[in-house]
N, C-alpha and C. Protein backbone atom coordinates (compact mmCIF):
# COMPACT_ATOMS: atom_id res chain seq x y z
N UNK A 1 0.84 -1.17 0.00
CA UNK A 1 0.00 0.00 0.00
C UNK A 1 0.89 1.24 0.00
N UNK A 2 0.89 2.15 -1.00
CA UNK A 2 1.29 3.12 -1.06
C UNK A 2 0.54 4.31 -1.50
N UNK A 3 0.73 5.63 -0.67
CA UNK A 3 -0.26 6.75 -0.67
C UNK A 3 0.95 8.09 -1.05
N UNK A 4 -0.22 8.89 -2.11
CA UNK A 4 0.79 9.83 -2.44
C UNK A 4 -0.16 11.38 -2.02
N UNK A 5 0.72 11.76 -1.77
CA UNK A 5 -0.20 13.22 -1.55
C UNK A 5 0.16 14.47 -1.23
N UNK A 6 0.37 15.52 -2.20
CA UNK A 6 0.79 16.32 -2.01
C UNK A 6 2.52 16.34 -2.10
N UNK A 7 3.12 17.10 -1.30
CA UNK A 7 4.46 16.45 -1.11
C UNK A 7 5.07 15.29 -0.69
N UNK A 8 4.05 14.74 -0.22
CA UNK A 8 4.92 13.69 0.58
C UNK A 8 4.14 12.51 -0.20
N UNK A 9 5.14 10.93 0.09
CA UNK A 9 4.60 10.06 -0.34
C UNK A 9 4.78 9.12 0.57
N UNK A 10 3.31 7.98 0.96
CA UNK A 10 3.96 7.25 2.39
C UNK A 10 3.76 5.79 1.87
N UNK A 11 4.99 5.27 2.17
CA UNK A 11 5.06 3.75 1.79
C UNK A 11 5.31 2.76 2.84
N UNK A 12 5.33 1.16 2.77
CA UNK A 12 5.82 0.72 3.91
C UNK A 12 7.18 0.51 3.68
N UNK A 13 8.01 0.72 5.43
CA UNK A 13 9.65 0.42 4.95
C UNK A 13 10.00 -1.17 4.36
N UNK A 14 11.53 -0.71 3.91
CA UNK A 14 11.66 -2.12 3.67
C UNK A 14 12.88 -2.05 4.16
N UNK A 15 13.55 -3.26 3.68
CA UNK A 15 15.14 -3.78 4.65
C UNK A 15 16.67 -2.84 3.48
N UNK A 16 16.14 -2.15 2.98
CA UNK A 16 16.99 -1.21 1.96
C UNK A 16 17.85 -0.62 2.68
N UNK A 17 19.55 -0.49 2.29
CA UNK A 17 19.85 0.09 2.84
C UNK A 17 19.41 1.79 3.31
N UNK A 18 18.76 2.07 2.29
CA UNK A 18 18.36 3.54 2.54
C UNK A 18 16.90 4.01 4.07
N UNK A 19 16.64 2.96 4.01
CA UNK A 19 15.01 2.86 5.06
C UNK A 19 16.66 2.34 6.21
N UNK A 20 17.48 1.51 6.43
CA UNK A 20 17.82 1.16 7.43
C UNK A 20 19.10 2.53 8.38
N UNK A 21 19.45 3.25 7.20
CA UNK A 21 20.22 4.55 7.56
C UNK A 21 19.08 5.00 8.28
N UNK A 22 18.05 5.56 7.48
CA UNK A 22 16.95 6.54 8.37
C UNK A 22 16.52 5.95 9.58
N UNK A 23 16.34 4.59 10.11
CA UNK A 23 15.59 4.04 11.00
C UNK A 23 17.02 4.38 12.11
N UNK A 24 17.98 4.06 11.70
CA UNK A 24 19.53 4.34 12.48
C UNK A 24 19.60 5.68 13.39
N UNK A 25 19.24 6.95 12.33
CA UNK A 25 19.13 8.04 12.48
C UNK A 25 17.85 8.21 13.60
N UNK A 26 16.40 7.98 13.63
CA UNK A 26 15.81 7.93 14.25
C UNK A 26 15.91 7.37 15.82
N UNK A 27 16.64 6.36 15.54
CA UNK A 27 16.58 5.21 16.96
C UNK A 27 17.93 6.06 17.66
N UNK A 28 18.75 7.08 17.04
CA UNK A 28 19.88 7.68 17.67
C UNK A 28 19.60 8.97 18.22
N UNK A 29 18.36 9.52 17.93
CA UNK A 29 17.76 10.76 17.81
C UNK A 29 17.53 11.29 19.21
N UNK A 30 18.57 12.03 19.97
CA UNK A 30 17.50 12.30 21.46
C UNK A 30 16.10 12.82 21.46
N UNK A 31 15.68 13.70 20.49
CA UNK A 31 13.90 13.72 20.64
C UNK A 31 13.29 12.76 20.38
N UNK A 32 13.13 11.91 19.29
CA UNK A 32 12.75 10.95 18.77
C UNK A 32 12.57 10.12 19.87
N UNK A 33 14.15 9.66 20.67
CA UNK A 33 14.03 8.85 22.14
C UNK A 33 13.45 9.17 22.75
N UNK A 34 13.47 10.47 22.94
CA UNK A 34 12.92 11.10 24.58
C UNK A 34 10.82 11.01 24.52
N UNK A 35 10.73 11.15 23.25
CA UNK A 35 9.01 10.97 23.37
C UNK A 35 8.48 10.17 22.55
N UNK A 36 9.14 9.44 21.42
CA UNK A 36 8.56 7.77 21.35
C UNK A 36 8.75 6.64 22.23
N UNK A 37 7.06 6.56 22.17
CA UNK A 37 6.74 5.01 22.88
C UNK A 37 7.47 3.66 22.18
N UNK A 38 7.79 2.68 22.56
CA UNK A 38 7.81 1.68 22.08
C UNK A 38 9.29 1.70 21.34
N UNK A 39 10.51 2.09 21.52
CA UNK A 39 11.44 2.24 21.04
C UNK A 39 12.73 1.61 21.77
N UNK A 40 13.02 0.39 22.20
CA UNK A 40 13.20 -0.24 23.24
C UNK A 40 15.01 0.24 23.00
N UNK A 41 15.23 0.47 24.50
CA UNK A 41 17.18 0.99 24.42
C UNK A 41 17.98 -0.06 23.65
N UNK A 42 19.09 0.17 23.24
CA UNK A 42 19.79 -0.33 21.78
C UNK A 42 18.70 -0.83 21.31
N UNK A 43 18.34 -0.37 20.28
CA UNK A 43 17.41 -0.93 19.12
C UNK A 43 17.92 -1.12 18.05
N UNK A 44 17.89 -2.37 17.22
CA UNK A 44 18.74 -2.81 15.95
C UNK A 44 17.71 -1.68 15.01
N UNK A 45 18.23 -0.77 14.11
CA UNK A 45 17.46 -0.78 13.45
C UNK A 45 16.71 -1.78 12.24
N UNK A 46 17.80 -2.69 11.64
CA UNK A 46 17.12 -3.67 10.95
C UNK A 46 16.02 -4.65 12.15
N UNK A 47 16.49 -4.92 13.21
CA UNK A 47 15.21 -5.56 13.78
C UNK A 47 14.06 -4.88 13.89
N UNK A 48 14.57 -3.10 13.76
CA UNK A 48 13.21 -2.50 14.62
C UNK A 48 12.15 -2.45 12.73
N UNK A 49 12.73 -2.10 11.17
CA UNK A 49 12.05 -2.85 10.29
C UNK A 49 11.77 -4.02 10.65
N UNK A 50 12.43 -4.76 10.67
CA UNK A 50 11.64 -6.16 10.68
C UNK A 50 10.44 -5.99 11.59
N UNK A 51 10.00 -5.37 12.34
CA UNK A 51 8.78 -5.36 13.46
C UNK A 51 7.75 -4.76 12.27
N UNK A 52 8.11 -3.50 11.59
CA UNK A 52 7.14 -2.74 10.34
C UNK A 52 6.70 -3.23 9.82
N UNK A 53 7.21 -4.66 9.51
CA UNK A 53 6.53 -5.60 7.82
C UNK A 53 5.77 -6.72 8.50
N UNK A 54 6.39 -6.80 10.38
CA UNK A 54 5.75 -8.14 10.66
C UNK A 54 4.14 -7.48 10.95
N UNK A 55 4.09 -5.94 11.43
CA UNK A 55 2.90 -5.46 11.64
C UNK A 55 1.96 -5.89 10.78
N UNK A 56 2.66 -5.52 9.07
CA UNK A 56 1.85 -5.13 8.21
C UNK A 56 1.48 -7.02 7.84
N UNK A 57 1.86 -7.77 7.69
CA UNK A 57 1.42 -9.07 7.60
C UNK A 57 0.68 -9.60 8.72
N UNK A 58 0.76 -9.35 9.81
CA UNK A 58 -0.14 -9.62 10.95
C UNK A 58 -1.60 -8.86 10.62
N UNK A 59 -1.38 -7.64 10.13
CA UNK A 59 -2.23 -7.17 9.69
C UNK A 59 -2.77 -6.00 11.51
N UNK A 60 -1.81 -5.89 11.96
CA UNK A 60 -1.66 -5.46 13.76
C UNK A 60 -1.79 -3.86 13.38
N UNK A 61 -0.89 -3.25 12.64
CA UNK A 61 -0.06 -2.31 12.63
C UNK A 61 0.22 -1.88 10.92
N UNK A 62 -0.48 -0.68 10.18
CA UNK A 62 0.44 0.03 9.29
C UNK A 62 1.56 1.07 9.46
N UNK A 63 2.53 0.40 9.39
CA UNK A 63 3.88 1.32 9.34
C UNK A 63 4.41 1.96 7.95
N UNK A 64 4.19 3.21 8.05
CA UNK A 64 4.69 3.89 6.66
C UNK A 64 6.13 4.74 6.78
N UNK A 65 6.95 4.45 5.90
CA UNK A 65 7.85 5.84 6.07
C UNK A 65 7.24 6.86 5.31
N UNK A 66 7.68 8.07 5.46
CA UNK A 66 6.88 9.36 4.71
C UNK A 66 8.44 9.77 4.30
N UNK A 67 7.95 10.05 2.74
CA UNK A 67 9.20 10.14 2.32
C UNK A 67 8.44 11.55 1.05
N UNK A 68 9.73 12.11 0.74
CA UNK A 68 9.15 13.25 -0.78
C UNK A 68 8.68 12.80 -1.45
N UNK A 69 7.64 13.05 -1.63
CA UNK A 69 7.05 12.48 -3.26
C UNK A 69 7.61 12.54 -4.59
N UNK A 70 8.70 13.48 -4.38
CA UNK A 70 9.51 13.31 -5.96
C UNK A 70 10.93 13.30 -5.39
N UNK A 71 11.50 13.02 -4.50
CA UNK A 71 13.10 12.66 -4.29
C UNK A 71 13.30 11.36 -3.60
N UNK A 72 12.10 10.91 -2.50
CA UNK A 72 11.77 9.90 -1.89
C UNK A 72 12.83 9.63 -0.79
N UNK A 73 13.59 10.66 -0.49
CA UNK A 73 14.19 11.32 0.74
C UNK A 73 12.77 10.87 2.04
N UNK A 74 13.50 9.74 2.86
CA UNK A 74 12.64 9.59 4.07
C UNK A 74 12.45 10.74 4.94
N UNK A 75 11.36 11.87 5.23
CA UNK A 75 11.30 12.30 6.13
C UNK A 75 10.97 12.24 7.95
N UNK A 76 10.07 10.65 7.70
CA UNK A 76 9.99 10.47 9.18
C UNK A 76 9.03 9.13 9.04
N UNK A 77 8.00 9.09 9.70
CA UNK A 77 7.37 7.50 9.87
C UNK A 77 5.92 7.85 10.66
N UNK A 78 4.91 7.18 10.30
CA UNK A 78 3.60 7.24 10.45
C UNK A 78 3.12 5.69 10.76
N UNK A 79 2.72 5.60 11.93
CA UNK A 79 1.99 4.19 12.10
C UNK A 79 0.34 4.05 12.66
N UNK A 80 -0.15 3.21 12.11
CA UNK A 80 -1.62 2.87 12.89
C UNK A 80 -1.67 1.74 12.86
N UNK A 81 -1.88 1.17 14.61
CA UNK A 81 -1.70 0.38 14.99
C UNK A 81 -3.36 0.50 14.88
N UNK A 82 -3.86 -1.17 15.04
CA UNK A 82 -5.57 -1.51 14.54
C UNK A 82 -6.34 -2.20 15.86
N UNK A 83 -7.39 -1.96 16.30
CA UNK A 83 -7.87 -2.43 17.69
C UNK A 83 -8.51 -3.62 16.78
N UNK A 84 -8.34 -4.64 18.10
CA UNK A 84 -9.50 -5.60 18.08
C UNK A 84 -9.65 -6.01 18.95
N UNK A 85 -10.83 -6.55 19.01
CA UNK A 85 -11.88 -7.30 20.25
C UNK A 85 -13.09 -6.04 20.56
N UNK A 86 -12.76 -4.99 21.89
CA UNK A 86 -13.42 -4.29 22.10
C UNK A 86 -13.16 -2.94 21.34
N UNK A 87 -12.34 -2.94 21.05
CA UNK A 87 -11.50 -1.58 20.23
C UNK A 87 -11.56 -1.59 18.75
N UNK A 88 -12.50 -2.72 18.42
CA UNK A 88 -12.24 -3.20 16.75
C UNK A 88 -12.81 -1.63 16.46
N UNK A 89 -12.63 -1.21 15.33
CA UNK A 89 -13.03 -0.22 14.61
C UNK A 89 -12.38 1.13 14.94
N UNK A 90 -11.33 0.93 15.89
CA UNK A 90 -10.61 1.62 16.46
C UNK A 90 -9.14 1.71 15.94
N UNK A 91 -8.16 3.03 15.61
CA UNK A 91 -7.12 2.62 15.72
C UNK A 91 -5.91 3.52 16.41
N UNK A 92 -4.81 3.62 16.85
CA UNK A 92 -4.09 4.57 17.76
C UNK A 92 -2.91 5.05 16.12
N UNK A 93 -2.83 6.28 16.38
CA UNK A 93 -1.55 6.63 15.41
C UNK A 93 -0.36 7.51 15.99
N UNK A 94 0.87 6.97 15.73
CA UNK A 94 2.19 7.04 16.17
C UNK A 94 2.79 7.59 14.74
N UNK A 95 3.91 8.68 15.46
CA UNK A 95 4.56 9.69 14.13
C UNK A 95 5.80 10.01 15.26
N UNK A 96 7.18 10.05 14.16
CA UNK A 96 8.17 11.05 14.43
C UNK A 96 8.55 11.35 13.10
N UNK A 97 9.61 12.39 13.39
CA UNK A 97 10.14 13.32 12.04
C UNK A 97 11.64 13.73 12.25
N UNK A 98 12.13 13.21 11.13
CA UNK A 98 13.61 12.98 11.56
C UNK A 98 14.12 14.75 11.68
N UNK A 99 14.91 14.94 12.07
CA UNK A 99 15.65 16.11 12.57
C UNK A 99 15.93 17.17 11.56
N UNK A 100 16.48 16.73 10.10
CA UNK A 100 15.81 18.13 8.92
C UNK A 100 14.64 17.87 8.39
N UNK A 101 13.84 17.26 8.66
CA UNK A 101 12.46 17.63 8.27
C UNK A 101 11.89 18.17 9.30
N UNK A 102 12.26 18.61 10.52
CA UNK A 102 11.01 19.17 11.04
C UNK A 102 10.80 20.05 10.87
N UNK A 103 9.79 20.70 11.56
CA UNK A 103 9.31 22.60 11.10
C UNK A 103 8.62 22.64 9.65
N UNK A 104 8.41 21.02 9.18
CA UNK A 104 8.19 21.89 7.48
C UNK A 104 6.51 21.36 7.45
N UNK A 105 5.70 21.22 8.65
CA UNK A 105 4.42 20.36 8.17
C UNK A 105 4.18 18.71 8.37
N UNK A 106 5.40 18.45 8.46
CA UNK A 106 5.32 16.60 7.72
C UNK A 106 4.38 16.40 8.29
N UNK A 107 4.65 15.89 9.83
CA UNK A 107 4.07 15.08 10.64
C UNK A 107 2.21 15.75 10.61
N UNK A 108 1.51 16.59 10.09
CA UNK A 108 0.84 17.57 10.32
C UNK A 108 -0.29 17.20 8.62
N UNK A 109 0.73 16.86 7.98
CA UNK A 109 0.52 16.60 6.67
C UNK A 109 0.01 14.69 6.28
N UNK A 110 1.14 14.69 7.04
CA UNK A 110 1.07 12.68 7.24
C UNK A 110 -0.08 12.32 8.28
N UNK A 111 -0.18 13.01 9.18
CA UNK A 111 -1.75 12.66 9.75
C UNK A 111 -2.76 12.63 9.29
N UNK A 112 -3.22 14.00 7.80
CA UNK A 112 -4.23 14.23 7.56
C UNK A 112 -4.20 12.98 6.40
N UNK A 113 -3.14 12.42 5.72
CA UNK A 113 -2.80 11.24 4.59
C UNK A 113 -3.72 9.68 5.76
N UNK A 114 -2.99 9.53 6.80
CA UNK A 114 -3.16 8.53 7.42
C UNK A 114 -4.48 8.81 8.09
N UNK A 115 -4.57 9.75 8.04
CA UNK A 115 -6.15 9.65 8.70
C UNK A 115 -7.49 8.98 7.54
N UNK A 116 -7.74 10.07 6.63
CA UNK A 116 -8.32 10.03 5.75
C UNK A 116 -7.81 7.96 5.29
N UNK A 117 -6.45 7.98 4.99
CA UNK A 117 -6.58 6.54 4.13
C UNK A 117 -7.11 5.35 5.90
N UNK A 118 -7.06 5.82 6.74
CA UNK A 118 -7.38 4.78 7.68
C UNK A 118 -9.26 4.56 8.05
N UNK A 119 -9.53 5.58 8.00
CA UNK A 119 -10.83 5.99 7.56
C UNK A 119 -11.61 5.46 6.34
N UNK A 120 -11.20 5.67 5.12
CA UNK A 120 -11.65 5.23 4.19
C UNK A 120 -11.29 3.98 3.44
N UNK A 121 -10.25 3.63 4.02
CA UNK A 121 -10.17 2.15 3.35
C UNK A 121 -10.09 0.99 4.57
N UNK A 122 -9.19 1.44 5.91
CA UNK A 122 -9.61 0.35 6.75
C UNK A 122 -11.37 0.42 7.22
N UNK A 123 -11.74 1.15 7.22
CA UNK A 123 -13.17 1.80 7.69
C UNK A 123 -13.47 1.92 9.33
N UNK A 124 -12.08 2.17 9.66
CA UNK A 124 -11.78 3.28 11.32
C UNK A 124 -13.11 3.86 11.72
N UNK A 125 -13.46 4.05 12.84
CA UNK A 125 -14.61 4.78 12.99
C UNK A 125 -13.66 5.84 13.84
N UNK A 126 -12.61 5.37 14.62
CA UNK A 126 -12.42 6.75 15.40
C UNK A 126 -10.53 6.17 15.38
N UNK A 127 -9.62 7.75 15.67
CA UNK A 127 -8.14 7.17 15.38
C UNK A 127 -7.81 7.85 16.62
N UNK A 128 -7.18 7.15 17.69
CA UNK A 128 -6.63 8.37 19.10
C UNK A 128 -4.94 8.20 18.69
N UNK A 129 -5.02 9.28 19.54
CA UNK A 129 -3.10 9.97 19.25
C UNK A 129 -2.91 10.31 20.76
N UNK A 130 -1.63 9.40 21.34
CA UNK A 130 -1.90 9.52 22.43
C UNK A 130 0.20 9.97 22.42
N UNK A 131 0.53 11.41 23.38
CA UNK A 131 1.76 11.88 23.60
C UNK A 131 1.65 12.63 25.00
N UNK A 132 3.64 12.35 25.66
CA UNK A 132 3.80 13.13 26.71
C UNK A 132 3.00 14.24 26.94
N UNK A 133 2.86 14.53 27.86
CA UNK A 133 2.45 16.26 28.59
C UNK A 133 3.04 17.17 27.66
N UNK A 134 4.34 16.38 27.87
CA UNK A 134 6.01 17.60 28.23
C UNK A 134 6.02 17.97 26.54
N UNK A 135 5.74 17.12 25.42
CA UNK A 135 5.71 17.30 24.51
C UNK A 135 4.60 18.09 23.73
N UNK A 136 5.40 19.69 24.12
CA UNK A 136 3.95 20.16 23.26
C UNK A 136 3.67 20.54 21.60
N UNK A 137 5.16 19.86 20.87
CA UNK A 137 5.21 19.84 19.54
C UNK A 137 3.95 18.90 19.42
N UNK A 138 4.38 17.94 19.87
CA UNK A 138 2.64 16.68 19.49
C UNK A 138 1.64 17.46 19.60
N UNK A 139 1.42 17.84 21.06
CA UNK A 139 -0.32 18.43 21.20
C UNK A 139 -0.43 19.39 19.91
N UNK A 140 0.44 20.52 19.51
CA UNK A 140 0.54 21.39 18.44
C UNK A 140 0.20 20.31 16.97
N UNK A 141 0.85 19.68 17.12
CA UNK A 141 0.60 18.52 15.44
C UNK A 141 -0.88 17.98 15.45
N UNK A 142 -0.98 17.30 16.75
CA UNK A 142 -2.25 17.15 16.90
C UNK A 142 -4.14 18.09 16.43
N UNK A 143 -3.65 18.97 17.20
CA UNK A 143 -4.42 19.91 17.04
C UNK A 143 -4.58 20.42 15.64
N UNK A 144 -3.54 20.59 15.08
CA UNK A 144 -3.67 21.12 13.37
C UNK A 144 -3.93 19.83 12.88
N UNK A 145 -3.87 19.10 13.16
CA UNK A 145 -4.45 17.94 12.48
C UNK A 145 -5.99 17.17 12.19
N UNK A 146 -6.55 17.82 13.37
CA UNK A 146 -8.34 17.90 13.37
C UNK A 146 -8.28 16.91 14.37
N UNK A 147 -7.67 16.60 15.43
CA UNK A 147 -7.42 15.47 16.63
C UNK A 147 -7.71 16.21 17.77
N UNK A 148 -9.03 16.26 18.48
CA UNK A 148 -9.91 16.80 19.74
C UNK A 148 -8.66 16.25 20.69
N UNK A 149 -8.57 17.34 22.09
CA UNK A 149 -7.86 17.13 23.14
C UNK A 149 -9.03 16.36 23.46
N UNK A 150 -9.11 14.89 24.21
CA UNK A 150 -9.97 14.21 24.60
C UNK A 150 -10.13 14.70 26.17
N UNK A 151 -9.06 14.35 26.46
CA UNK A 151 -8.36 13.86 28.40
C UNK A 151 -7.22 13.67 28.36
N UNK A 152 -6.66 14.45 29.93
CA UNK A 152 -5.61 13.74 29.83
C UNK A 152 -5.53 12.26 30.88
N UNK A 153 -4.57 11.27 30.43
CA UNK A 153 -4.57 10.03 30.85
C UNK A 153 -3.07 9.90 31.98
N UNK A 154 -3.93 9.57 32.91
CA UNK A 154 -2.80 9.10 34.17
C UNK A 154 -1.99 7.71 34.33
N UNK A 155 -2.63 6.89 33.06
CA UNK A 155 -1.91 5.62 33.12
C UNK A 155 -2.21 5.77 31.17
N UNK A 156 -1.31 4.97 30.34
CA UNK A 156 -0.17 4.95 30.96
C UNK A 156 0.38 6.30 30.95
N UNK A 157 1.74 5.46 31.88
CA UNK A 157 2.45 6.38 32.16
C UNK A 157 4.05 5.97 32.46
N UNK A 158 5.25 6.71 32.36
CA UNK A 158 6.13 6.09 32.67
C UNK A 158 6.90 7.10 33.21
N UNK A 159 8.13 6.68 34.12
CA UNK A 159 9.19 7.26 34.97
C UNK A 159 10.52 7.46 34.60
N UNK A 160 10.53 8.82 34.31
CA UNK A 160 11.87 9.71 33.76
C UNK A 160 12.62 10.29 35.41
N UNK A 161 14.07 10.35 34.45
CA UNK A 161 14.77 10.99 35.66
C UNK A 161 14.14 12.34 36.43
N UNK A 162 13.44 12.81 35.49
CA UNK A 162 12.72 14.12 36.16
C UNK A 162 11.30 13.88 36.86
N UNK A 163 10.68 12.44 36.81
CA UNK A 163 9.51 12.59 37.72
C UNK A 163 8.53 11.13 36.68
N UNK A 164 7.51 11.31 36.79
CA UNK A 164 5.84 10.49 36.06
C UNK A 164 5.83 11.41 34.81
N UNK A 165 5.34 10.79 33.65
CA UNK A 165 5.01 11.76 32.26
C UNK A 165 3.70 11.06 32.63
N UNK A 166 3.16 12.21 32.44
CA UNK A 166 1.50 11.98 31.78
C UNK A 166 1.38 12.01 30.34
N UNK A 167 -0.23 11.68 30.19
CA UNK A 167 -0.56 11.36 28.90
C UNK A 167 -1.68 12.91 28.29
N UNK A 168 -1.38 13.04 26.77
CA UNK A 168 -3.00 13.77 26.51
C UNK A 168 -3.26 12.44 25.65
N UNK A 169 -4.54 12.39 25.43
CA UNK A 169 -5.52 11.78 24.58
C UNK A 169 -6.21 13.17 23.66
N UNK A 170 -5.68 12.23 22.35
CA UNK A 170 -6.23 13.26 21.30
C UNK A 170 -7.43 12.02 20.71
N UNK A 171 -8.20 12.73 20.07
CA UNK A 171 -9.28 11.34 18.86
C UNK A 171 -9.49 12.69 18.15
N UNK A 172 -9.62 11.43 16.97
CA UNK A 172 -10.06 12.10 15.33
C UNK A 172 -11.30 11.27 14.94
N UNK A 173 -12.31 11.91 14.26
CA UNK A 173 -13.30 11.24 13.61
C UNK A 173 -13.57 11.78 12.13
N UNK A 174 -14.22 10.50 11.24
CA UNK A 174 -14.12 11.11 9.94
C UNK A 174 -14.41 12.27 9.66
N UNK A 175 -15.50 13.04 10.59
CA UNK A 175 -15.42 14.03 9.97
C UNK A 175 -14.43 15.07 10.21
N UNK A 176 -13.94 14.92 10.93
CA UNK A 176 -13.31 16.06 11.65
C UNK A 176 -11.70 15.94 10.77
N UNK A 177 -11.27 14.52 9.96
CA UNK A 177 -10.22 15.15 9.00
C UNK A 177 -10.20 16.29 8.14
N UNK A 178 -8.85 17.33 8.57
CA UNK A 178 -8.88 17.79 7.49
C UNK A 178 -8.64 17.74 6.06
N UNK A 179 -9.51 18.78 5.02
CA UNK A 179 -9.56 17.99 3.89
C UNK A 179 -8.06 18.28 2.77
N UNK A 180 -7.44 19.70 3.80
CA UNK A 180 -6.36 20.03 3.00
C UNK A 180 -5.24 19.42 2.97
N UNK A 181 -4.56 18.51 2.20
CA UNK A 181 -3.19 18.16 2.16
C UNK A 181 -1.74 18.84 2.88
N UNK A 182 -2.55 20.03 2.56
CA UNK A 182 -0.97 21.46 3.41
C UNK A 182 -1.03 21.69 4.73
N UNK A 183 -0.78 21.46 5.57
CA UNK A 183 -0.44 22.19 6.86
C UNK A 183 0.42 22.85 7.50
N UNK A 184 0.54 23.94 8.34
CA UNK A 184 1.54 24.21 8.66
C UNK A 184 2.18 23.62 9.91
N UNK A 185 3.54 23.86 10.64
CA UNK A 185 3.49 23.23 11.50
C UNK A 185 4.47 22.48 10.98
């Protein structure tokens, strides 16, 4: 599955050397570390692909890199992970943006791509975006993205040298994607 739109184009990674530099770059990244979930200390980056493709065959998890649509320069990574049981129709979405792409939209741009295609082709009824307190680039991405501050969430939660991070809870619903490709941000 591959989605093009606008500037950016989002594909799933593969084991290339070029997807395994960027995943390198990411997993070395102190922001990237400091407020992605699920990024376990030394992380292979070829193992941490190999988790992207096992998503996408489990059928658990779409992992996209977001890359230019005409240089195909990786800018960062977009995932929606898929509920089931009580959560079916549900899905959570996870984003970072490697260190020269930020400031230009991506992550802002790649939400409104992943929203809309999670919506209309998985047939999502609702997508939550769940980030630190401390991180108020997210709540900012969020928000331009058409993603309601829900609540904030006291579990989870985890323990930094500086204290407990809390959670916000963002949700998006179809209607509330926006319809423009551009964002700023």
């Amino acid at each position: 599955m591959e989605i093009t739109a606008g500037a950016l184009h989002l594909r799933p990674w593969n084991l290339s050397e070029a997807d395994a530099a960027a995943a390198a770059l990411a997993l070395g990244d102190p922001r990237i570390r400091r407020w992605a979930t699920g990024l376990p200390d030394g992380a292979d980056e070829r193992a941490w692909l190999a988790q992207r493709a096992l998503g996408w065959s489990e059928g658990s998890e779409a992992s996209f890199a977001v890359t230019g649509a005409t240089g195909g320069e990786v800018l960062g990574h977009i995932r929606v992970r898929v509920g089931t049981g009580a959560a079916h129709g549900h899905g959570e979405v996870g984003y970072w943006v490697l260190p020269g792409a930020r400031g230009r939209g991506v992550a802002t741009q790649a939400l409104g791509v992943v929203g809309r295609w999670a919506f209309g082709f998985l047939g999502l009824s609702r997508l939550d975006l769940r980030h630190a307190t401390g991180n108020a680039a997210s709540c900012r991405v969020a928000a331009k993205g058409g993603f309601a501050l829900t609540r904030l969430l006291s579990e989870p939660s985890w323990v930094e040298e500086e204290g407990t991070e809390e959670f916000h809870l963002h949700t998006l619903t179809p209607g509330r994607v926006p319809l423009s490709g551009r964002a700023g941000g």
